[in-house]
N, C-alpha and C. Protein backbone atom coordinates (compact mmCIF):
# COMPACT_ATOMS: atom_id res chain seq x y z
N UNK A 1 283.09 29.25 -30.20
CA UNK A 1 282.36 29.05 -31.44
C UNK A 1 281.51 27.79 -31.37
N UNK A 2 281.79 26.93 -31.28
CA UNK A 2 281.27 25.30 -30.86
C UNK A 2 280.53 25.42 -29.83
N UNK A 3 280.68 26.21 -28.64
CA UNK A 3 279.41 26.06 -27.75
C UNK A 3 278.22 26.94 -28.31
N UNK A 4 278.42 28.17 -28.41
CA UNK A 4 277.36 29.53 -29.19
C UNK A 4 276.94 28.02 -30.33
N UNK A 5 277.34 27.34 -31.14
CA UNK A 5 276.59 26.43 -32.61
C UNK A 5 275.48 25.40 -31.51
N UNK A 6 276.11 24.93 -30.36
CA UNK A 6 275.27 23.96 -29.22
C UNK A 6 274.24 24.70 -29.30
N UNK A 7 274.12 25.77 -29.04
CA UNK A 7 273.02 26.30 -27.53
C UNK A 7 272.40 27.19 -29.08
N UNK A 8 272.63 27.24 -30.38
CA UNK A 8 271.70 27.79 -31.66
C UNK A 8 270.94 26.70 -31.56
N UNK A 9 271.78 25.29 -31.72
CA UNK A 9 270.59 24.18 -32.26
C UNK A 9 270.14 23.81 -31.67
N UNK A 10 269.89 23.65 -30.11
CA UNK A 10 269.13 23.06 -28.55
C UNK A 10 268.40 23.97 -28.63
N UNK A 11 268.27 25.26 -29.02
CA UNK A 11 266.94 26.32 -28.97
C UNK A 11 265.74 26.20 -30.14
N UNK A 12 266.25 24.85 -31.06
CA UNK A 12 265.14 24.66 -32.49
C UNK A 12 264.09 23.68 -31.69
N UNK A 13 262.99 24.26 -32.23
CA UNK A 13 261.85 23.36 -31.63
C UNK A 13 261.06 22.84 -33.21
N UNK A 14 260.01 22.01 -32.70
CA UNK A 14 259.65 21.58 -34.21
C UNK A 14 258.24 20.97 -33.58
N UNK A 15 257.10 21.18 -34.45
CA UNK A 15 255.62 20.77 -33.91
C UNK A 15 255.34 20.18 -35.49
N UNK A 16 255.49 18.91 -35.88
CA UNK A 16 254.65 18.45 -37.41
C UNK A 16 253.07 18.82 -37.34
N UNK A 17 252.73 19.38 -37.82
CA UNK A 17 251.30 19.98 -38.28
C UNK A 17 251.19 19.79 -39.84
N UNK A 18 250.11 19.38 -40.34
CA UNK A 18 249.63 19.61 -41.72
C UNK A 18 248.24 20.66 -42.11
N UNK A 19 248.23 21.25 -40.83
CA UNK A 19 246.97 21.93 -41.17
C UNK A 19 247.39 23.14 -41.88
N UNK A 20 246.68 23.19 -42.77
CA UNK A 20 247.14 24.76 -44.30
C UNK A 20 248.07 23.69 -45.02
N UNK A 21 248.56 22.89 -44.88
CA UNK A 21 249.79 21.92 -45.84
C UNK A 21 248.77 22.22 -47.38
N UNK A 22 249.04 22.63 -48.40
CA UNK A 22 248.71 22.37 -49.68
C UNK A 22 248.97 21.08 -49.78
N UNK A 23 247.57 20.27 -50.04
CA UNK A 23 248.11 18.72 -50.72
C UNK A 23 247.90 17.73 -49.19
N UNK A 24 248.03 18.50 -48.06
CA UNK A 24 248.04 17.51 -47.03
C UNK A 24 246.80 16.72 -47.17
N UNK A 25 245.69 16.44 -47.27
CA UNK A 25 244.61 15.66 -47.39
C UNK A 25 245.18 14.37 -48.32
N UNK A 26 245.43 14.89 -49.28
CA UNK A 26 245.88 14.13 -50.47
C UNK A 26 247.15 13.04 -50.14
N UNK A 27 248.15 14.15 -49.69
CA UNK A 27 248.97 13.13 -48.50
C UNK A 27 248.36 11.86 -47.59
N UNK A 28 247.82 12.48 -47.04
CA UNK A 28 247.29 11.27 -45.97
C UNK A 28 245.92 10.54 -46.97
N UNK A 29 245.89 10.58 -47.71
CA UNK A 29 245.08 9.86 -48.59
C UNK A 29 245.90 8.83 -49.36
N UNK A 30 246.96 9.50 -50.00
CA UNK A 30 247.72 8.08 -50.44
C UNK A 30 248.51 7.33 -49.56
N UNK A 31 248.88 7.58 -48.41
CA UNK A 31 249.22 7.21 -47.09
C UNK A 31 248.49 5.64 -46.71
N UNK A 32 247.10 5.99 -47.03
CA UNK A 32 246.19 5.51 -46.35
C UNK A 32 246.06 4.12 -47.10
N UNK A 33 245.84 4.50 -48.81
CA UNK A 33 245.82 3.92 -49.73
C UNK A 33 247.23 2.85 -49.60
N UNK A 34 248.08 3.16 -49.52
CA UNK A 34 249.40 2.43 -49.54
C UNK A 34 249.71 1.60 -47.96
N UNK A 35 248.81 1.69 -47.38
CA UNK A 35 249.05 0.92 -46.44
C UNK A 35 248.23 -0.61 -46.56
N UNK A 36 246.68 0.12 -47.06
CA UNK A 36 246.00 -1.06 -47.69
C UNK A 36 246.31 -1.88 -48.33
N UNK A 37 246.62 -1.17 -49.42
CA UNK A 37 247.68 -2.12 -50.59
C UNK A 37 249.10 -2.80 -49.88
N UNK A 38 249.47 -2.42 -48.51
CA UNK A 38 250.19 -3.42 -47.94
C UNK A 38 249.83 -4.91 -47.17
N UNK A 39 248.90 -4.17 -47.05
CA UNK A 39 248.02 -5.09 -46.08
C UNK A 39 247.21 -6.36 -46.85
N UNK A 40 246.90 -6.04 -47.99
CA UNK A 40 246.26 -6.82 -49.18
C UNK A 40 247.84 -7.51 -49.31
N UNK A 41 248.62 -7.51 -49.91
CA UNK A 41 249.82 -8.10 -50.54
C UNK A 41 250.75 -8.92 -49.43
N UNK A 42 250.26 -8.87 -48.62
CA UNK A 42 250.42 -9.33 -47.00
C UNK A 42 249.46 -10.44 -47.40
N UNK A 43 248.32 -10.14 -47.46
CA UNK A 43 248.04 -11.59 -47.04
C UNK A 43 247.33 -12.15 -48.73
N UNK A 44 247.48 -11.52 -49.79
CA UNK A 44 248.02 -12.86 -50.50
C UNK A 44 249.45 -13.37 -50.34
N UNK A 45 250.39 -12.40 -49.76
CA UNK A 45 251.44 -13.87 -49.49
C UNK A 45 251.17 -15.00 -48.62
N UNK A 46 250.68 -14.39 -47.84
CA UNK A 46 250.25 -15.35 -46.87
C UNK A 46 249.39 -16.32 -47.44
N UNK A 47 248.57 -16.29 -48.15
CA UNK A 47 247.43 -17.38 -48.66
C UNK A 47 247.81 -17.85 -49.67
N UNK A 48 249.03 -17.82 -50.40
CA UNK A 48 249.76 -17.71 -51.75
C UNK A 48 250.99 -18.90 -51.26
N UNK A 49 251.22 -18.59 -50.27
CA UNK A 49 252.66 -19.50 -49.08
C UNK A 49 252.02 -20.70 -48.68
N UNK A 50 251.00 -20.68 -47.93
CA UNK A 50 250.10 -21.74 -47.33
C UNK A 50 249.52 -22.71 -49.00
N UNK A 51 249.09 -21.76 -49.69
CA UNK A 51 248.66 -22.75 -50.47
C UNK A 51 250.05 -23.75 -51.55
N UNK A 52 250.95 -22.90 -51.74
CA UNK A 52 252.27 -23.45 -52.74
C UNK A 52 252.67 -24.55 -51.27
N UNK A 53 252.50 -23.75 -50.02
CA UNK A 53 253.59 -25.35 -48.85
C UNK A 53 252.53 -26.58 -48.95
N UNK A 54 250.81 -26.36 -48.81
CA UNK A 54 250.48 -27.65 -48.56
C UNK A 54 250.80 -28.25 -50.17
N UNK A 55 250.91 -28.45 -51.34
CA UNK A 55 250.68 -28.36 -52.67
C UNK A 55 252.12 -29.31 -52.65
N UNK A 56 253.43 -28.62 -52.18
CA UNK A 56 254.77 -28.94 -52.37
C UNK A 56 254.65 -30.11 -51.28
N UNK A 57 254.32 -29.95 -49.56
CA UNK A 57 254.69 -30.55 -49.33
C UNK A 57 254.03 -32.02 -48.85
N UNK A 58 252.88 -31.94 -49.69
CA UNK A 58 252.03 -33.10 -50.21
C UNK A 58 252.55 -34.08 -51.57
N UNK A 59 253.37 -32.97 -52.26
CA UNK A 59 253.99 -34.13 -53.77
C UNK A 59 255.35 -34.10 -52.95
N UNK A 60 255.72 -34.15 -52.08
CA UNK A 60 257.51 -34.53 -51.98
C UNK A 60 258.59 -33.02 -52.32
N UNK A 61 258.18 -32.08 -52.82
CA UNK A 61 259.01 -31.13 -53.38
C UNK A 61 259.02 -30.13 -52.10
N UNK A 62 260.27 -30.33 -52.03
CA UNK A 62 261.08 -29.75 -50.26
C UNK A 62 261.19 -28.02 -50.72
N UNK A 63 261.45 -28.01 -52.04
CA UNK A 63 261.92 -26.54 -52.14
C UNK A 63 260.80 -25.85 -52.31
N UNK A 64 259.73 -26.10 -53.12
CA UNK A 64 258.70 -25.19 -52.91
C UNK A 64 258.12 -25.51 -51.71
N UNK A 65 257.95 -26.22 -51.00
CA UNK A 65 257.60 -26.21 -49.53
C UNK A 65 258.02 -25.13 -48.48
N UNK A 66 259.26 -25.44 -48.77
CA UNK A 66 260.60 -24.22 -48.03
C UNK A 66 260.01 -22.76 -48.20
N UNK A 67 259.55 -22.57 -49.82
CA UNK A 67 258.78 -21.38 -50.41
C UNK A 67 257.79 -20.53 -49.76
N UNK A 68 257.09 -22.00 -50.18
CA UNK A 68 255.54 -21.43 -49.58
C UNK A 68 256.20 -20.54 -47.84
N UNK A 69 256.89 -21.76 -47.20
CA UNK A 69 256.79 -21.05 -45.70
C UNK A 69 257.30 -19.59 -45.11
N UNK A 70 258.40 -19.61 -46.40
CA UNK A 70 258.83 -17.92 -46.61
C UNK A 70 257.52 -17.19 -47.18
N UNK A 71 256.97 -17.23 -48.18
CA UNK A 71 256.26 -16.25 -48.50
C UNK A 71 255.29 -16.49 -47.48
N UNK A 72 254.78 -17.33 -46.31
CA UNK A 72 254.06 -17.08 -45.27
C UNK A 72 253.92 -16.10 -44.77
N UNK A 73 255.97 -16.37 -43.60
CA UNK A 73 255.99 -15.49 -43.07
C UNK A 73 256.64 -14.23 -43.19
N UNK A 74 256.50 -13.81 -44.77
CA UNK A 74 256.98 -12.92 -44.81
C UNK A 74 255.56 -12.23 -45.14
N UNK A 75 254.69 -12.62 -45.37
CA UNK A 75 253.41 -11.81 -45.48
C UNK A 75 253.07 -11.10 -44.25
N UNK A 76 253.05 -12.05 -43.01
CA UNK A 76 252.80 -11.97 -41.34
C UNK A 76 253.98 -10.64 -41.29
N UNK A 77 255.00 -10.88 -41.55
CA UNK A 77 255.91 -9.51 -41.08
C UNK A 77 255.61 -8.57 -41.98
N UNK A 78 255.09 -8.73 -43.31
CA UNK A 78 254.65 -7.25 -43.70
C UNK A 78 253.35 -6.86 -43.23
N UNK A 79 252.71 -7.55 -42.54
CA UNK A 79 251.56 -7.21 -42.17
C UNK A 79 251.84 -6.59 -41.06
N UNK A 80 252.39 -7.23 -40.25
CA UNK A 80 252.91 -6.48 -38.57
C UNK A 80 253.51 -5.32 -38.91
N UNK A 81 254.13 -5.11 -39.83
CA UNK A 81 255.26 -4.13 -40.45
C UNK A 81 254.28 -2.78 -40.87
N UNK A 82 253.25 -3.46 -42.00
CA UNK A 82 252.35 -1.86 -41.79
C UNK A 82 250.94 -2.03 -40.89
N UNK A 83 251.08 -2.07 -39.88
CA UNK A 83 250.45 -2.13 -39.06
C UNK A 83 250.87 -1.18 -38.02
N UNK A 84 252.43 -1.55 -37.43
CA UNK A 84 252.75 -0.66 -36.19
C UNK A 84 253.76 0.16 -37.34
N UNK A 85 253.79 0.43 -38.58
CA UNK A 85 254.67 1.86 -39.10
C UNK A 85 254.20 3.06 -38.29
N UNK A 86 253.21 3.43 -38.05
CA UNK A 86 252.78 4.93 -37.72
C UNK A 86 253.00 4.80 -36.01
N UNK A 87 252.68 4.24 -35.64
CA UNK A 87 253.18 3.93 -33.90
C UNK A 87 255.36 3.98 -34.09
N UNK A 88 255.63 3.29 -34.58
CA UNK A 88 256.79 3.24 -34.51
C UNK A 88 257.18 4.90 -34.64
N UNK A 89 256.92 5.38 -36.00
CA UNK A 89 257.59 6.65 -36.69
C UNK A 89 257.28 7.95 -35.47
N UNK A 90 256.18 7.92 -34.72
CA UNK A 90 255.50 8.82 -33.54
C UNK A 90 256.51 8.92 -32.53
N UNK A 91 256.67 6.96 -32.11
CA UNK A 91 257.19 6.50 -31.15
C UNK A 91 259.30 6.75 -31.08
N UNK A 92 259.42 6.59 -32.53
CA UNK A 92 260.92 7.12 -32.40
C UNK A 92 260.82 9.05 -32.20
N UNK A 93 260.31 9.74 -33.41
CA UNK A 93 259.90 10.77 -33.15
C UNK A 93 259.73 11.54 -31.73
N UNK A 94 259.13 10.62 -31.05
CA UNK A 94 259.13 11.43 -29.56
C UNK A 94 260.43 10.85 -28.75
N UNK A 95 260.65 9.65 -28.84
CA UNK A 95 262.40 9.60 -28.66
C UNK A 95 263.03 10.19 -28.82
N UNK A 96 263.03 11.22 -29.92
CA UNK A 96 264.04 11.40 -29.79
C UNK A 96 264.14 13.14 -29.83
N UNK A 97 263.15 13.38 -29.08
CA UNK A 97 262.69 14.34 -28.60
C UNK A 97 261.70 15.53 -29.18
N UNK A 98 260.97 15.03 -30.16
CA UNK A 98 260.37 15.59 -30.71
C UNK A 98 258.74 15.74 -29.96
């Protein structure tokens, strides 16, 4: 029973296509849209971080300094972040044998 369930699910194949998808355009349209809007919010943190660290750590105030340098680099990693999403999601995807 357990081998016949193996050798059902090692015979499923799978090709992602959106062509005929109802809505697929629209898909990859807000896709597209939401990456921008990552990419924007990326780097006002980034310009938002830089400006609160020089600000803090020009008056003496350690904690918004500390701030600013988080919301830096956390802008830089959401930026890297939607940047390689679609390489990554391909890249596990064919890992893992698709």
């Amino acid at each position: 029973m357990g081998q016949a369930l193996a050798v059902m699910v090692a015979q499923v194949t799978v090709a992602p296509n959106s062509s005929g998808m109802p809505g697929a355009q629209l898909i990859q349209q807000l896709l597209n849209w939401l990456s921008q809007v990552a990419l924007w919010g990326s780097l006002a943190s980034i310009l938002g971080g830089a400006a609160l660290y020089g600000v803090a750590q020009n008056s003496g105030y350690s904690q918004g300094a500390y701030r600013g340098k988080q919301l830096a680099v956390g802008g830089v990693a959401g930026a890297c972040l939607a940047g390689i999403a679609p390489t990554a999601i391909n890249l596990l995807f064919r890992a893992a044998g698709g």
